[in-house]
PDB file of N, CA and C in Angstrom:
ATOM      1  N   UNK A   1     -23.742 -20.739  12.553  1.00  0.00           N
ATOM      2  CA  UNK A   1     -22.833 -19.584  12.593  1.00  0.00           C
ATOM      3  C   UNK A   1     -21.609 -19.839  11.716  1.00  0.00           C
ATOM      4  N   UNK A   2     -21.111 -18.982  11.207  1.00  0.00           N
ATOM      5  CA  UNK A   2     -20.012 -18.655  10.319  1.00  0.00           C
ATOM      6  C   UNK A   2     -18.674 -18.949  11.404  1.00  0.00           C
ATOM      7  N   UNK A   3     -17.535 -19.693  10.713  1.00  0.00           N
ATOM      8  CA  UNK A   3     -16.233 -19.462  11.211  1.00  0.00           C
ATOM      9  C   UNK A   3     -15.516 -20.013  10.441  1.00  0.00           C
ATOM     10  N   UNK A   4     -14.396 -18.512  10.688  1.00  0.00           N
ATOM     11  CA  UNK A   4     -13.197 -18.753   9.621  1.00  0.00           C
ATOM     12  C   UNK A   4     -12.089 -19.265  10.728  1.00  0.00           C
ATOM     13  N   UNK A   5     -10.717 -19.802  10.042  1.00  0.00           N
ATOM     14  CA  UNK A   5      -9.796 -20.048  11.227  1.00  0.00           C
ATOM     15  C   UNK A   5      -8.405 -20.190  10.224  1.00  0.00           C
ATOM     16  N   UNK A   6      -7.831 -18.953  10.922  1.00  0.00           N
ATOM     17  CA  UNK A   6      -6.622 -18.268  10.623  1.00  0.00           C
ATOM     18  C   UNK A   6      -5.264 -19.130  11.131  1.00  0.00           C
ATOM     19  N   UNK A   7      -4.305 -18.737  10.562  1.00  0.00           N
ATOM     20  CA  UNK A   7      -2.981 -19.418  10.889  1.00  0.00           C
ATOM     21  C   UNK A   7      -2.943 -19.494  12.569  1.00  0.00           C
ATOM     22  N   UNK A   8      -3.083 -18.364  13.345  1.00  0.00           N
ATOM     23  CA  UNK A   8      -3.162 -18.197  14.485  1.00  0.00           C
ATOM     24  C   UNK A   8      -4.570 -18.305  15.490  1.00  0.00           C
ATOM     25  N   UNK A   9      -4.875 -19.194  14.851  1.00  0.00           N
ATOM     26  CA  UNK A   9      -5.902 -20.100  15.399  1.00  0.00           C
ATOM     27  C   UNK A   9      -6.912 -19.285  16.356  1.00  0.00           C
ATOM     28  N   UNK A  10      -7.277 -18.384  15.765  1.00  0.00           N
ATOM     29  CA  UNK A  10      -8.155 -17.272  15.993  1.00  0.00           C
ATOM     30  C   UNK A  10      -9.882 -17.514  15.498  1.00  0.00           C
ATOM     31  N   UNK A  11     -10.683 -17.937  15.621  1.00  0.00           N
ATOM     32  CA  UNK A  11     -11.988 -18.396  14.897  1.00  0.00           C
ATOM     33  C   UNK A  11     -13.080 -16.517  15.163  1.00  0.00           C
ATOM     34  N   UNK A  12     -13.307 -16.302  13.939  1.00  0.00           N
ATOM     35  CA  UNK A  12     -14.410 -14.988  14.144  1.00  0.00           C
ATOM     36  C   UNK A  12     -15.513 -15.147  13.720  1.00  0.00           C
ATOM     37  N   UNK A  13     -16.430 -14.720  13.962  1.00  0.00           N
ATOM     38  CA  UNK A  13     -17.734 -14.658  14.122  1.00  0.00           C
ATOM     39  C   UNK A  13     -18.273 -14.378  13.131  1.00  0.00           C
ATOM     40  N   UNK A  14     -19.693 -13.953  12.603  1.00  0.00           N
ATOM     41  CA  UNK A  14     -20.431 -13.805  11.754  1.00  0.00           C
ATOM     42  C   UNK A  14     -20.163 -12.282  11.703  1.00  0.00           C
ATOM     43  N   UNK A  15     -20.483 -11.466  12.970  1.00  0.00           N
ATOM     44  CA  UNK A  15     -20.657 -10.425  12.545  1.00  0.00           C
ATOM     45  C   UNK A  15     -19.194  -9.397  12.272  1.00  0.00           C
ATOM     46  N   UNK A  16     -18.215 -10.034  13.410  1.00  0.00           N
ATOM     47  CA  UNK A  16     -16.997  -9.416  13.089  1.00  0.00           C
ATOM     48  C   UNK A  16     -16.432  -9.708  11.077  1.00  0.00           C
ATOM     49  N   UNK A  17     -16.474 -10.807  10.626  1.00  0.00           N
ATOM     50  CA  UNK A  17     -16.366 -11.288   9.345  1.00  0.00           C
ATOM     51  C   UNK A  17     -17.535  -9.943   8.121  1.00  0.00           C
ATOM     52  N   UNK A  18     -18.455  -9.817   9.021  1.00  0.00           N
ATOM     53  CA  UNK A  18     -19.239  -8.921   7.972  1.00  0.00           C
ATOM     54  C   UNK A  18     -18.659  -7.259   8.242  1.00  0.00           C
ATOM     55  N   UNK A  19     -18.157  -7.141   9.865  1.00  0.00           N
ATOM     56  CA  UNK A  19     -17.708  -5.297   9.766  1.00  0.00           C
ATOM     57  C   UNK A  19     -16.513  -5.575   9.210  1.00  0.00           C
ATOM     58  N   UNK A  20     -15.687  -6.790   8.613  1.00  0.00           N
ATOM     59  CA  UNK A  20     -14.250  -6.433   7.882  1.00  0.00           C
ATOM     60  C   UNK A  20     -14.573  -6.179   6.412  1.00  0.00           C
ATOM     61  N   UNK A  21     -15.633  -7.115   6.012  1.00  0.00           N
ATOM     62  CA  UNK A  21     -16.371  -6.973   4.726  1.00  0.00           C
ATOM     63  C   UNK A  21     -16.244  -5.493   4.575  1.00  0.00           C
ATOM     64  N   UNK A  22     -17.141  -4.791   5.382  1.00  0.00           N
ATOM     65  CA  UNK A  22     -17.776  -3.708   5.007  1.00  0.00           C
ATOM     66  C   UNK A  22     -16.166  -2.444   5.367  1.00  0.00           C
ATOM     67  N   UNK A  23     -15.514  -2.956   6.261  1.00  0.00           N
ATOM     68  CA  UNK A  23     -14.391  -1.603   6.223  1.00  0.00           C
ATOM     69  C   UNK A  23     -13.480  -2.114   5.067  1.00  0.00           C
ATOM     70  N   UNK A  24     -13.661  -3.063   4.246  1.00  0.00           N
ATOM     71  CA  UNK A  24     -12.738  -3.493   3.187  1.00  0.00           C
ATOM     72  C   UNK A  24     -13.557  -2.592   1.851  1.00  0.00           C
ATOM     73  N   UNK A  25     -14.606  -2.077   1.811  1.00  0.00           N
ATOM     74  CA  UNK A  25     -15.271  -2.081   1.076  1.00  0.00           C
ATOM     75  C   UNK A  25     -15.492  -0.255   0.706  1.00  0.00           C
ATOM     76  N   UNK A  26     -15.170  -0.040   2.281  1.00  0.00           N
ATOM     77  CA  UNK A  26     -15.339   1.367   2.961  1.00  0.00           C
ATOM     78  C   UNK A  26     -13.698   1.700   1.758  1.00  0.00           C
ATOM     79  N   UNK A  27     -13.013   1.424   2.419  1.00  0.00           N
ATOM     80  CA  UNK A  27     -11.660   1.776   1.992  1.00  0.00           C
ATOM     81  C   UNK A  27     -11.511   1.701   0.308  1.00  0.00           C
ATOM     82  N   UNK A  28     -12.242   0.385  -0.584  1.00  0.00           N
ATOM     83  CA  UNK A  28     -11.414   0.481  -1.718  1.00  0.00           C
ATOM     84  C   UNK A  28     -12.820   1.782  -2.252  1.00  0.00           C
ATOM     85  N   UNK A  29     -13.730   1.727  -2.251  1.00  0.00           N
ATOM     86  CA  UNK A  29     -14.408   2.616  -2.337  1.00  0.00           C
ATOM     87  C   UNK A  29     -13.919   4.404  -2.265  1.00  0.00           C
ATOM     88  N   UNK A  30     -13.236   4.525  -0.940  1.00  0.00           N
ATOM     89  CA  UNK A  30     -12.314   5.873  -0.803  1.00  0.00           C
ATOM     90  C   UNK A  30     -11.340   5.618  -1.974  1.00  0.00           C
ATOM     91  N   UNK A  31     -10.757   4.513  -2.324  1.00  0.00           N
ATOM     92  CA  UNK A  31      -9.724   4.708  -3.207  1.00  0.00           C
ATOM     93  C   UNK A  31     -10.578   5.324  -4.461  1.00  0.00           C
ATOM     94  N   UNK A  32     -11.022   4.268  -4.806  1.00  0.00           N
ATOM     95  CA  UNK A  32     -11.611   4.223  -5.988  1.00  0.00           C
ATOM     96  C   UNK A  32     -11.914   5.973  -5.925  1.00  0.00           C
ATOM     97  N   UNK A  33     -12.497   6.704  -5.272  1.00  0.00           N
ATOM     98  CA  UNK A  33     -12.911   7.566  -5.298  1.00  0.00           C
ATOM     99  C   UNK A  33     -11.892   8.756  -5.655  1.00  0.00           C
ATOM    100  N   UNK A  34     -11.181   8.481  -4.759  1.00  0.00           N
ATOM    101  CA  UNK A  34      -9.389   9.189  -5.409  1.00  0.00           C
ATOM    102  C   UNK A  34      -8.711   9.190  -6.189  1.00  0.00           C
ATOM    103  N   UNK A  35      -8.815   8.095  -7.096  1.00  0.00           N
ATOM    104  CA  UNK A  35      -8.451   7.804  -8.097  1.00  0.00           C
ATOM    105  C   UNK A  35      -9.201   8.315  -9.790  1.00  0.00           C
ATOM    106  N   UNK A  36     -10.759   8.595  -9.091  1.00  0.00           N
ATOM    107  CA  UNK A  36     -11.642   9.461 -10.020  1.00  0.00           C
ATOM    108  C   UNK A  36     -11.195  10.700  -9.961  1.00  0.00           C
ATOM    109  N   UNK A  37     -11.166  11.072  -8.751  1.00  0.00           N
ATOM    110  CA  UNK A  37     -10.564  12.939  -8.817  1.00  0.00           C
ATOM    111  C   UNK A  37      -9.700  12.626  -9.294  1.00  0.00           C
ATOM    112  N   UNK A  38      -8.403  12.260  -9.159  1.00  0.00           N
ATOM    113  CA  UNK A  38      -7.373  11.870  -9.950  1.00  0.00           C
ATOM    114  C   UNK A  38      -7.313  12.401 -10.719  1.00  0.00           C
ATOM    115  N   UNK A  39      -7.985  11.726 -11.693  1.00  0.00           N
ATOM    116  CA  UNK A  39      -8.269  11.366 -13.328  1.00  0.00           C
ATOM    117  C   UNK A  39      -8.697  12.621 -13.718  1.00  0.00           C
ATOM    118  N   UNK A  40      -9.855  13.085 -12.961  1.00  0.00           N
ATOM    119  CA  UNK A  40     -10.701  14.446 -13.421  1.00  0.00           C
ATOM    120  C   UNK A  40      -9.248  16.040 -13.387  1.00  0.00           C
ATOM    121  N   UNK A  41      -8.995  15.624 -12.388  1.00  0.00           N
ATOM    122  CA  UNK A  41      -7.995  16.659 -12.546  1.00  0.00           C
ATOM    123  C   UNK A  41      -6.657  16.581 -13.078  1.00  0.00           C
ATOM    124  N   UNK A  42      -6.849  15.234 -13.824  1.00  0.00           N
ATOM    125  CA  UNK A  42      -5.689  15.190 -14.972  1.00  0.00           C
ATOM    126  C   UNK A  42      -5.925  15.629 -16.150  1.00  0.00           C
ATOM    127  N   UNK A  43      -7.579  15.443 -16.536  1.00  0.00           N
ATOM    128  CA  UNK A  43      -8.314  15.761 -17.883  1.00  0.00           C
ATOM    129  C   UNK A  43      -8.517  17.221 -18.165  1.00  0.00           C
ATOM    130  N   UNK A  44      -8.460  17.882 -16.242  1.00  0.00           N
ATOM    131  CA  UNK A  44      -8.751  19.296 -16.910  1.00  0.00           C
ATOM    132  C   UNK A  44      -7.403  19.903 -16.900  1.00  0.00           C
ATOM    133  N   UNK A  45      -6.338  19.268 -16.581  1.00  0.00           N
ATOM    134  CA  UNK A  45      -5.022  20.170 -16.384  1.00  0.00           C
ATOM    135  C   UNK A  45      -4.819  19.918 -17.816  1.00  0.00           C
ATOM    136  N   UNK A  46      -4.602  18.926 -18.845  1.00  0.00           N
ATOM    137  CA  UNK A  46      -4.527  18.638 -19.996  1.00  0.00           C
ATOM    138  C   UNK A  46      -5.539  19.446 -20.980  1.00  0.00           C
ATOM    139  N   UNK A  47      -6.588  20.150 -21.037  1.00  0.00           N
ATOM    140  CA  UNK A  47      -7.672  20.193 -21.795  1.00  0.00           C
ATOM    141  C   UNK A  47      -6.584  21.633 -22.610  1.00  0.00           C
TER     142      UNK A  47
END
């Protein structure tokens, strides 16, 4: 089994370590995604 161990001496698990993965992933993903509309509706306000 997997363990990490934090300043506050907290040790997590395999699977908690993989749902932070995945809500870290969740999130830059939403960015990323916002950051495309973004863009798109900078290209057409400019055109």
């Amino acid at each position: 089994m997997l363990k990490s161990e934090y300043s506050h001496k907290q040790t997590i698990n395999q699977t908690d370590a993989k749902q932070h993965l995945h809500d870290i992933r969740y999130q830059r993903q939403n960015q990323l995604k916002s950051i495309v509309n973004e863009c798109h509706q900078l290209r057409i306000l400019h055109k």
